[in-house]
N, C-alpha and C. Protein backbone atom coordinates (compact mmCIF):
# COMPACT_ATOMS: atom_id res chain seq x y z
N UNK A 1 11.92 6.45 26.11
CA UNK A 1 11.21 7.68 26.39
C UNK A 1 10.12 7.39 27.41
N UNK A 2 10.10 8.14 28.68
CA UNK A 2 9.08 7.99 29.58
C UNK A 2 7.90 8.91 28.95
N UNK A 3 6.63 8.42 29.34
CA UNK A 3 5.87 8.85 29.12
C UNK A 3 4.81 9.41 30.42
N UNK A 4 3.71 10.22 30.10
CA UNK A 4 2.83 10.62 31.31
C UNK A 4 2.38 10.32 32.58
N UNK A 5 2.04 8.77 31.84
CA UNK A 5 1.74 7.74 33.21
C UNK A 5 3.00 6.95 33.41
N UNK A 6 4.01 7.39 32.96
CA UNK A 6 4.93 6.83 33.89
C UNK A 6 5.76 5.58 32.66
N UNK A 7 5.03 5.19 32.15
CA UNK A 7 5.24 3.81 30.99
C UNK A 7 6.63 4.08 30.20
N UNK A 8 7.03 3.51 29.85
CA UNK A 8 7.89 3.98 28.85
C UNK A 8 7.90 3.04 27.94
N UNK A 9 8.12 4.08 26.43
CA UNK A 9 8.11 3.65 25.17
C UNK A 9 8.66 2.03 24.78
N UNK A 10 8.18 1.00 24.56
CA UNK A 10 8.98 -0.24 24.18
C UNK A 10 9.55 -0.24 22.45
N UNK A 11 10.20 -0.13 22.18
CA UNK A 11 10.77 0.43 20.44
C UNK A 11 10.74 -0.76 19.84
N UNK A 12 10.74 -1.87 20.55
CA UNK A 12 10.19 -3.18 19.60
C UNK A 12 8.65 -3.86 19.57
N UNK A 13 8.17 -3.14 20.27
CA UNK A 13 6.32 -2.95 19.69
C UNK A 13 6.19 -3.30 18.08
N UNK A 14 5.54 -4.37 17.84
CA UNK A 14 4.90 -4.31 16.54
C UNK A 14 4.80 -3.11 15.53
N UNK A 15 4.21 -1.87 16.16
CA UNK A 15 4.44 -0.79 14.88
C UNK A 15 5.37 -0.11 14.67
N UNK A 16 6.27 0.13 16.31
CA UNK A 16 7.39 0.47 15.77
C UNK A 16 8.61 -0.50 14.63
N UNK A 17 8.46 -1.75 15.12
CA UNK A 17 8.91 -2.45 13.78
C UNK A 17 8.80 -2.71 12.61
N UNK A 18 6.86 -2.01 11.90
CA UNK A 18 6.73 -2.07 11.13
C UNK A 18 7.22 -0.76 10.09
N UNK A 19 7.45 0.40 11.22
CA UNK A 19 8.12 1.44 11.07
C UNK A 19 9.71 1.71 10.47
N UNK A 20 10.18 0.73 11.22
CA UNK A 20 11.41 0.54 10.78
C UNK A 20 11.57 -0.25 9.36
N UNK A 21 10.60 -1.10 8.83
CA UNK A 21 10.59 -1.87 7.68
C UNK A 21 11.13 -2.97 8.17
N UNK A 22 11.39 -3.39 9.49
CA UNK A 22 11.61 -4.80 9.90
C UNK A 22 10.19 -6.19 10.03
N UNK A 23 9.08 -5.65 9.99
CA UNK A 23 7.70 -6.59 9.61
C UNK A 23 7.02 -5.98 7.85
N UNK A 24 6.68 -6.13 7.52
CA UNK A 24 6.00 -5.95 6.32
C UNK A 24 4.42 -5.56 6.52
N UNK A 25 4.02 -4.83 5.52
CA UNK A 25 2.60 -4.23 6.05
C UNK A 25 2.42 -3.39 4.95
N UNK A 26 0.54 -3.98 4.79
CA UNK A 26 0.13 -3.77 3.75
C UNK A 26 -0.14 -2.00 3.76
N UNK A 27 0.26 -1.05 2.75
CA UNK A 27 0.67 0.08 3.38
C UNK A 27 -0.52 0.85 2.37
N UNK A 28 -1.22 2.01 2.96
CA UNK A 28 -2.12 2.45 2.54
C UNK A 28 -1.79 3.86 1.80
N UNK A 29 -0.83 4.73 3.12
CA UNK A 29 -0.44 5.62 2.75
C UNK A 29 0.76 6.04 3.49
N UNK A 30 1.52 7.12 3.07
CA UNK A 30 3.10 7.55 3.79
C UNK A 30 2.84 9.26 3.94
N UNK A 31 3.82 9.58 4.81
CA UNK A 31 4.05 10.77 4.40
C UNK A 31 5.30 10.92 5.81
N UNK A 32 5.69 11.78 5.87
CA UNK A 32 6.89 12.42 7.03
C UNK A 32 6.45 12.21 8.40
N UNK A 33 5.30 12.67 8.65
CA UNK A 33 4.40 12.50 9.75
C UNK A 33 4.04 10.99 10.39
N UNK A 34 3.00 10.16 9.26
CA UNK A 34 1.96 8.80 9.34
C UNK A 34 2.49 8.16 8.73
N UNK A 35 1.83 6.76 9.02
CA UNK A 35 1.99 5.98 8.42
C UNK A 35 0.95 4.56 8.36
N UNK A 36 -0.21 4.25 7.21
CA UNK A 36 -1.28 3.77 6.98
C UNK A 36 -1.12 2.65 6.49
N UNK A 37 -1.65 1.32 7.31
CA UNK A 37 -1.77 0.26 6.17
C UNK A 37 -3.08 -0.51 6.87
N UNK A 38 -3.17 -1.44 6.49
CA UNK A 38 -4.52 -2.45 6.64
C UNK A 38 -4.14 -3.18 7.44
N UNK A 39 -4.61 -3.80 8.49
CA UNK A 39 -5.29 -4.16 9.54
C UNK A 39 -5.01 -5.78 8.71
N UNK A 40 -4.28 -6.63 9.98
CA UNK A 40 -4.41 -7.73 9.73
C UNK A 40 -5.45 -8.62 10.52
N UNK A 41 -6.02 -8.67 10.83
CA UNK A 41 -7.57 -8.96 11.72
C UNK A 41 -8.92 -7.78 11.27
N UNK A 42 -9.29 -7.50 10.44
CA UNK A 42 -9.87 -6.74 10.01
C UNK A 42 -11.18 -6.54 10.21
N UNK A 43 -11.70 -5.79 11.15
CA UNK A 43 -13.38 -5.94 11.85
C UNK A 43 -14.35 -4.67 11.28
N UNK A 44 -14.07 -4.49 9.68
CA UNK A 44 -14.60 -4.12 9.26
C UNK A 44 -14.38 -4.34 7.48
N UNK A 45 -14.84 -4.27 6.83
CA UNK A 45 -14.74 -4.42 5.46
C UNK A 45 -13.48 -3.29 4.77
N UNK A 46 -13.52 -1.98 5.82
CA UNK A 46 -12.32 -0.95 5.23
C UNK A 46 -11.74 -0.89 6.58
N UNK A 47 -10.40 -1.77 7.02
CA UNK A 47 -10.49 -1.48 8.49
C UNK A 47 -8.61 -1.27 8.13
N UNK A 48 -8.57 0.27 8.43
CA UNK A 48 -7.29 0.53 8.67
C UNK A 48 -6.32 1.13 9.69
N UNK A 49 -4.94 1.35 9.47
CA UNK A 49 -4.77 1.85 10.50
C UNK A 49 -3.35 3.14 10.82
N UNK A 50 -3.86 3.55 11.30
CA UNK A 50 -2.53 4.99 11.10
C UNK A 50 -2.07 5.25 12.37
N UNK A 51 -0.85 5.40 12.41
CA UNK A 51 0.54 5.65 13.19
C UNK A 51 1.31 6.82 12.97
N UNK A 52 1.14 7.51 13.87
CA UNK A 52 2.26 8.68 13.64
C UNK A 52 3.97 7.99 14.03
N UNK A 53 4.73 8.75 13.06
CA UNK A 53 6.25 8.20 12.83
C UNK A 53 6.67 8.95 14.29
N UNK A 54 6.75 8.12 15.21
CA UNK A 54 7.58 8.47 16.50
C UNK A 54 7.50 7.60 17.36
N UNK A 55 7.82 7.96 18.71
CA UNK A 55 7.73 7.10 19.78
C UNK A 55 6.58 7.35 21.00
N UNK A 56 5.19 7.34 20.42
CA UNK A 56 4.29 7.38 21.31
C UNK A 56 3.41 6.63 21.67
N UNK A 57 3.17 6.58 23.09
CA UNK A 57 2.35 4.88 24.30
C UNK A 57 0.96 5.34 23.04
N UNK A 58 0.51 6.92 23.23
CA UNK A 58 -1.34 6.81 23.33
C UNK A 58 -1.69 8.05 23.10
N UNK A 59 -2.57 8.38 22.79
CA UNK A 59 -2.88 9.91 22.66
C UNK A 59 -2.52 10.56 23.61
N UNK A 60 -2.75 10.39 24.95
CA UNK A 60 -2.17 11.52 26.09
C UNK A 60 -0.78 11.56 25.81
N UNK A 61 0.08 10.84 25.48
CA UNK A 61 1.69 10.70 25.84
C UNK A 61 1.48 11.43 23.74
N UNK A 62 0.88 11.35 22.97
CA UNK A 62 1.28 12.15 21.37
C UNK A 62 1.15 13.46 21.60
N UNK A 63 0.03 14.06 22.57
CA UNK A 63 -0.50 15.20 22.37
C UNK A 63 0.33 16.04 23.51
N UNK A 64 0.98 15.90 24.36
CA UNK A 64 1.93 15.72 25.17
C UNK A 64 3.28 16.41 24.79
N UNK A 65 3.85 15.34 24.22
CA UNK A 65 5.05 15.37 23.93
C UNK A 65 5.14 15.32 22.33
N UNK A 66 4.73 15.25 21.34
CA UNK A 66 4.71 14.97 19.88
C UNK A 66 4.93 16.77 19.82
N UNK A 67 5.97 17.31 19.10
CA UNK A 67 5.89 18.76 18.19
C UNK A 67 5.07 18.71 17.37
N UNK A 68 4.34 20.48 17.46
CA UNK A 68 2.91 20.41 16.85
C UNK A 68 3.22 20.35 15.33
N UNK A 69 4.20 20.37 14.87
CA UNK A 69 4.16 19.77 13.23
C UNK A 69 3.62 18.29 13.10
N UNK A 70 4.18 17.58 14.10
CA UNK A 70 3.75 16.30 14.30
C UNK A 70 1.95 15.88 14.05
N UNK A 71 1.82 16.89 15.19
CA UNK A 71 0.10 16.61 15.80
C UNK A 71 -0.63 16.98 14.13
N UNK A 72 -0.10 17.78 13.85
CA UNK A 72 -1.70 18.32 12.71
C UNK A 72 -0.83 17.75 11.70
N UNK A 73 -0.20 17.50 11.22
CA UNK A 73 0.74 16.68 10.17
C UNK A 73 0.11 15.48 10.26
N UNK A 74 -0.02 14.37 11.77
CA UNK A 74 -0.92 13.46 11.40
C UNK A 74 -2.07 13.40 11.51
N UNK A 75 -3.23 14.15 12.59
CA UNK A 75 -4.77 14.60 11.75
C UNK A 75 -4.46 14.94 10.07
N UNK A 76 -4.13 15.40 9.81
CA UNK A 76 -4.37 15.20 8.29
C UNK A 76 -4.51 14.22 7.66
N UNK A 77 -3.13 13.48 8.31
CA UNK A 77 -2.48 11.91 7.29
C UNK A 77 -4.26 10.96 7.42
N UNK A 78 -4.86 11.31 9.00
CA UNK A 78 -5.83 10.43 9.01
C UNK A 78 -7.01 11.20 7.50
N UNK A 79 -7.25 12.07 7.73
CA UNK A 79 -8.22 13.06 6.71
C UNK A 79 -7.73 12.49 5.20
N UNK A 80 -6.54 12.15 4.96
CA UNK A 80 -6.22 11.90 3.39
C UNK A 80 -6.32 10.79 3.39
N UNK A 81 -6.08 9.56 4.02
CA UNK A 81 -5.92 8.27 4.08
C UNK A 81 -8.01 8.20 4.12
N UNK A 82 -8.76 8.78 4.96
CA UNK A 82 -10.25 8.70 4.71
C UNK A 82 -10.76 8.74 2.72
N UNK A 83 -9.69 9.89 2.68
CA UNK A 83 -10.11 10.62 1.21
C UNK A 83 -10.21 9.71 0.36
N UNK A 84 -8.71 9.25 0.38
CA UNK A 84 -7.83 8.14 -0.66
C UNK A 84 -8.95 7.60 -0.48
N UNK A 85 -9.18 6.54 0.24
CA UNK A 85 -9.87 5.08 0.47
C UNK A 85 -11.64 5.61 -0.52
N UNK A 86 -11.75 6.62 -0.44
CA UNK A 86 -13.35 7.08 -0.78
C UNK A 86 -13.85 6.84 0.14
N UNK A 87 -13.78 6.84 1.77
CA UNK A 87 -14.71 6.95 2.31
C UNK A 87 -15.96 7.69 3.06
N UNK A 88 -15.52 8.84 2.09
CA UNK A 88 -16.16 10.01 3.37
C UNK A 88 -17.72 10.14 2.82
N UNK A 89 -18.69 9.36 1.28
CA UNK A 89 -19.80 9.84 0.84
C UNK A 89 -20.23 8.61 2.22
N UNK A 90 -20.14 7.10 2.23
CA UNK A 90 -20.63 6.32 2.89
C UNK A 90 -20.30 6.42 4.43
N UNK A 91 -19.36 7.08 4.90
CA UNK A 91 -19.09 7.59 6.17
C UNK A 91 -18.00 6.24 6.52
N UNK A 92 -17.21 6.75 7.95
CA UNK A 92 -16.52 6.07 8.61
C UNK A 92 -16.56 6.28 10.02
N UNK A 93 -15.56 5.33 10.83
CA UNK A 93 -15.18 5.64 12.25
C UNK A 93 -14.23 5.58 12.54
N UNK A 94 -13.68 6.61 13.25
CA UNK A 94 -12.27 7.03 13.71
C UNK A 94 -12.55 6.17 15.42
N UNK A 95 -11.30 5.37 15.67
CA UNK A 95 -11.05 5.10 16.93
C UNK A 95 -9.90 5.23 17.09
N UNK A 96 -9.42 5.13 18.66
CA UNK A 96 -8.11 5.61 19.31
C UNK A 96 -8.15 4.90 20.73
N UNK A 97 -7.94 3.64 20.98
CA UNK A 97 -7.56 3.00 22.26
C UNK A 97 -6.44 3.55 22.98
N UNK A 98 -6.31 3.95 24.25
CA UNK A 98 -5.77 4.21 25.05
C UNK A 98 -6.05 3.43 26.09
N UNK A 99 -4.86 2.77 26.77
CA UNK A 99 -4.53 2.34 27.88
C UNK A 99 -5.75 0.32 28.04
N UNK A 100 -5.10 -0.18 29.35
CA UNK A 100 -5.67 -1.30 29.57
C UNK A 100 -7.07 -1.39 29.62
N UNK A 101 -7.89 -0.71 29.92
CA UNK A 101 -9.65 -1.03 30.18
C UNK A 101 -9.80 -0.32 28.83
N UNK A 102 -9.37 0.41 27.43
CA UNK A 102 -9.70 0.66 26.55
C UNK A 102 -9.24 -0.24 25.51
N UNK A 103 -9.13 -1.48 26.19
CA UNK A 103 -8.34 -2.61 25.05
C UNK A 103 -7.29 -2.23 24.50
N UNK A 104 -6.16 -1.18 24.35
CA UNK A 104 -5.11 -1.09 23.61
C UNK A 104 -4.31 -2.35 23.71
N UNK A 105 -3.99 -2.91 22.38
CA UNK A 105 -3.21 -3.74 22.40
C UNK A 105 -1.48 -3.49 22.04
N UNK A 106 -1.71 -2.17 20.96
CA UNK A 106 0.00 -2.32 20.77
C UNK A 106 0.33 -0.77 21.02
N UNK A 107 1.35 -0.93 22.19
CA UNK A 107 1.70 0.39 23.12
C UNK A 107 2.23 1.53 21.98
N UNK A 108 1.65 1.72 20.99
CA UNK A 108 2.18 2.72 20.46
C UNK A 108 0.89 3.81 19.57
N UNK A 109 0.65 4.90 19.89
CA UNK A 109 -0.16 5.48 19.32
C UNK A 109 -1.09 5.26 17.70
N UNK A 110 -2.28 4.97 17.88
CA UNK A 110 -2.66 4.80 16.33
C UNK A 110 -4.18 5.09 16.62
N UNK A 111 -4.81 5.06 15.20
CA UNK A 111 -5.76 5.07 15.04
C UNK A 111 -6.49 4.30 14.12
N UNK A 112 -7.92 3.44 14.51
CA UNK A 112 -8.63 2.84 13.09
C UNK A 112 -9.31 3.46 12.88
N UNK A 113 -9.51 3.02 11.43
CA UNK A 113 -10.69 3.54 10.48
C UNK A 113 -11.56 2.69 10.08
N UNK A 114 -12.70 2.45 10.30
CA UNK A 114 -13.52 1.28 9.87
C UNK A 114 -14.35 1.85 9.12
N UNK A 115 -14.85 1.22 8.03
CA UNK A 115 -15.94 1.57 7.15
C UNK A 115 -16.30 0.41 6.33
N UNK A 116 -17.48 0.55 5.33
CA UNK A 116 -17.38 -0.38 4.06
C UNK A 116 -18.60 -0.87 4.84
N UNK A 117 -19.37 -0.74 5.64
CA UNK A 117 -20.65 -1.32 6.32
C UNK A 117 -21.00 -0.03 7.19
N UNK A 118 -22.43 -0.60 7.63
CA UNK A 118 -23.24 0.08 8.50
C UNK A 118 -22.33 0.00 9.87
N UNK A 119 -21.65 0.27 10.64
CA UNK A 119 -21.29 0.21 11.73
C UNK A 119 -21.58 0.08 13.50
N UNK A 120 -23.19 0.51 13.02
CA UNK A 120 -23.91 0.35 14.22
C UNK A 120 -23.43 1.21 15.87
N UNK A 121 -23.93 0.84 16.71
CA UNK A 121 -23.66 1.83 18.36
C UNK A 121 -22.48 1.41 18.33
N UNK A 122 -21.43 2.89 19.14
CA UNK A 122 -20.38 2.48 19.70
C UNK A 122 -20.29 1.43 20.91
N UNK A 123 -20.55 1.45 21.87
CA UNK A 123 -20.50 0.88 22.92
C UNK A 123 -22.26 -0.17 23.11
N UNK A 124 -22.05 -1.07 23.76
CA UNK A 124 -23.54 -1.81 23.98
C UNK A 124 -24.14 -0.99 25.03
N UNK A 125 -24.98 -0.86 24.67
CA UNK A 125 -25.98 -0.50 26.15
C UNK A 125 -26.13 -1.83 27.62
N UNK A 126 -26.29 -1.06 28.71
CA UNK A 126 -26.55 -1.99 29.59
C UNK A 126 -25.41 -2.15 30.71
């Protein structure tokens, strides 16, 4: 599947394999839509991570091309997977890397959740 900028989907990406049940992964939550598990490098004390079930590079190429059952099917999955975990009295952070200067490392749409500490500034000053 081509995508916006041109990229196209690689289907043996790390999450798509974990998708398929060909890697193993510690799994948080499921549903038709997402799919949640924990973070194997973990840079936060609650550091997880959610995948919508398809074939997408990044948010521009999900919001794009993903059917809107898709799109709000997984905002939710992220909203219940917050719930589950209890994190919403101590707060959390939603991130979403897109592309090379935003560090994305695995070409397929996701999002973390970090919590379980103070989290401090997004970005450094300077």
């Amino acid at each position: 599947m081509s995508v916006s900028n041109g990229e196209t989907y690689n289907d043996s990406n790390i999450f798509a394999r974990i998708l398929r049940g060909e890697i193993p992964a510690r799994m948080v939550f499921q549903n038709e839509f997402a799919f949640a598990f924990h973070d194997i490098n973990p840079q936060a004390p609650v550091h997880v991570l959610v995948i919508p079930k398809g074939p997408y590079v990044s948010l521009a190429d999900f919001s794009v091309h993903a059917p809107d059952d898709l799109v709000v099917g997984f905002w939710r999955a992220v909203g219940d997977v917050a719930r589950l975990l209890g994190l919403e009295e101590g707060g959390y952070r939603i991130l979403t890397n897109a592309g090379q200067d935003a560090h994305q490392e695995v070409p397929h749409m996701h999002v973390h959740i970090f919590a379980g500490k103070a989290l401090g500034p997004m970005l450094s000053r300077g």
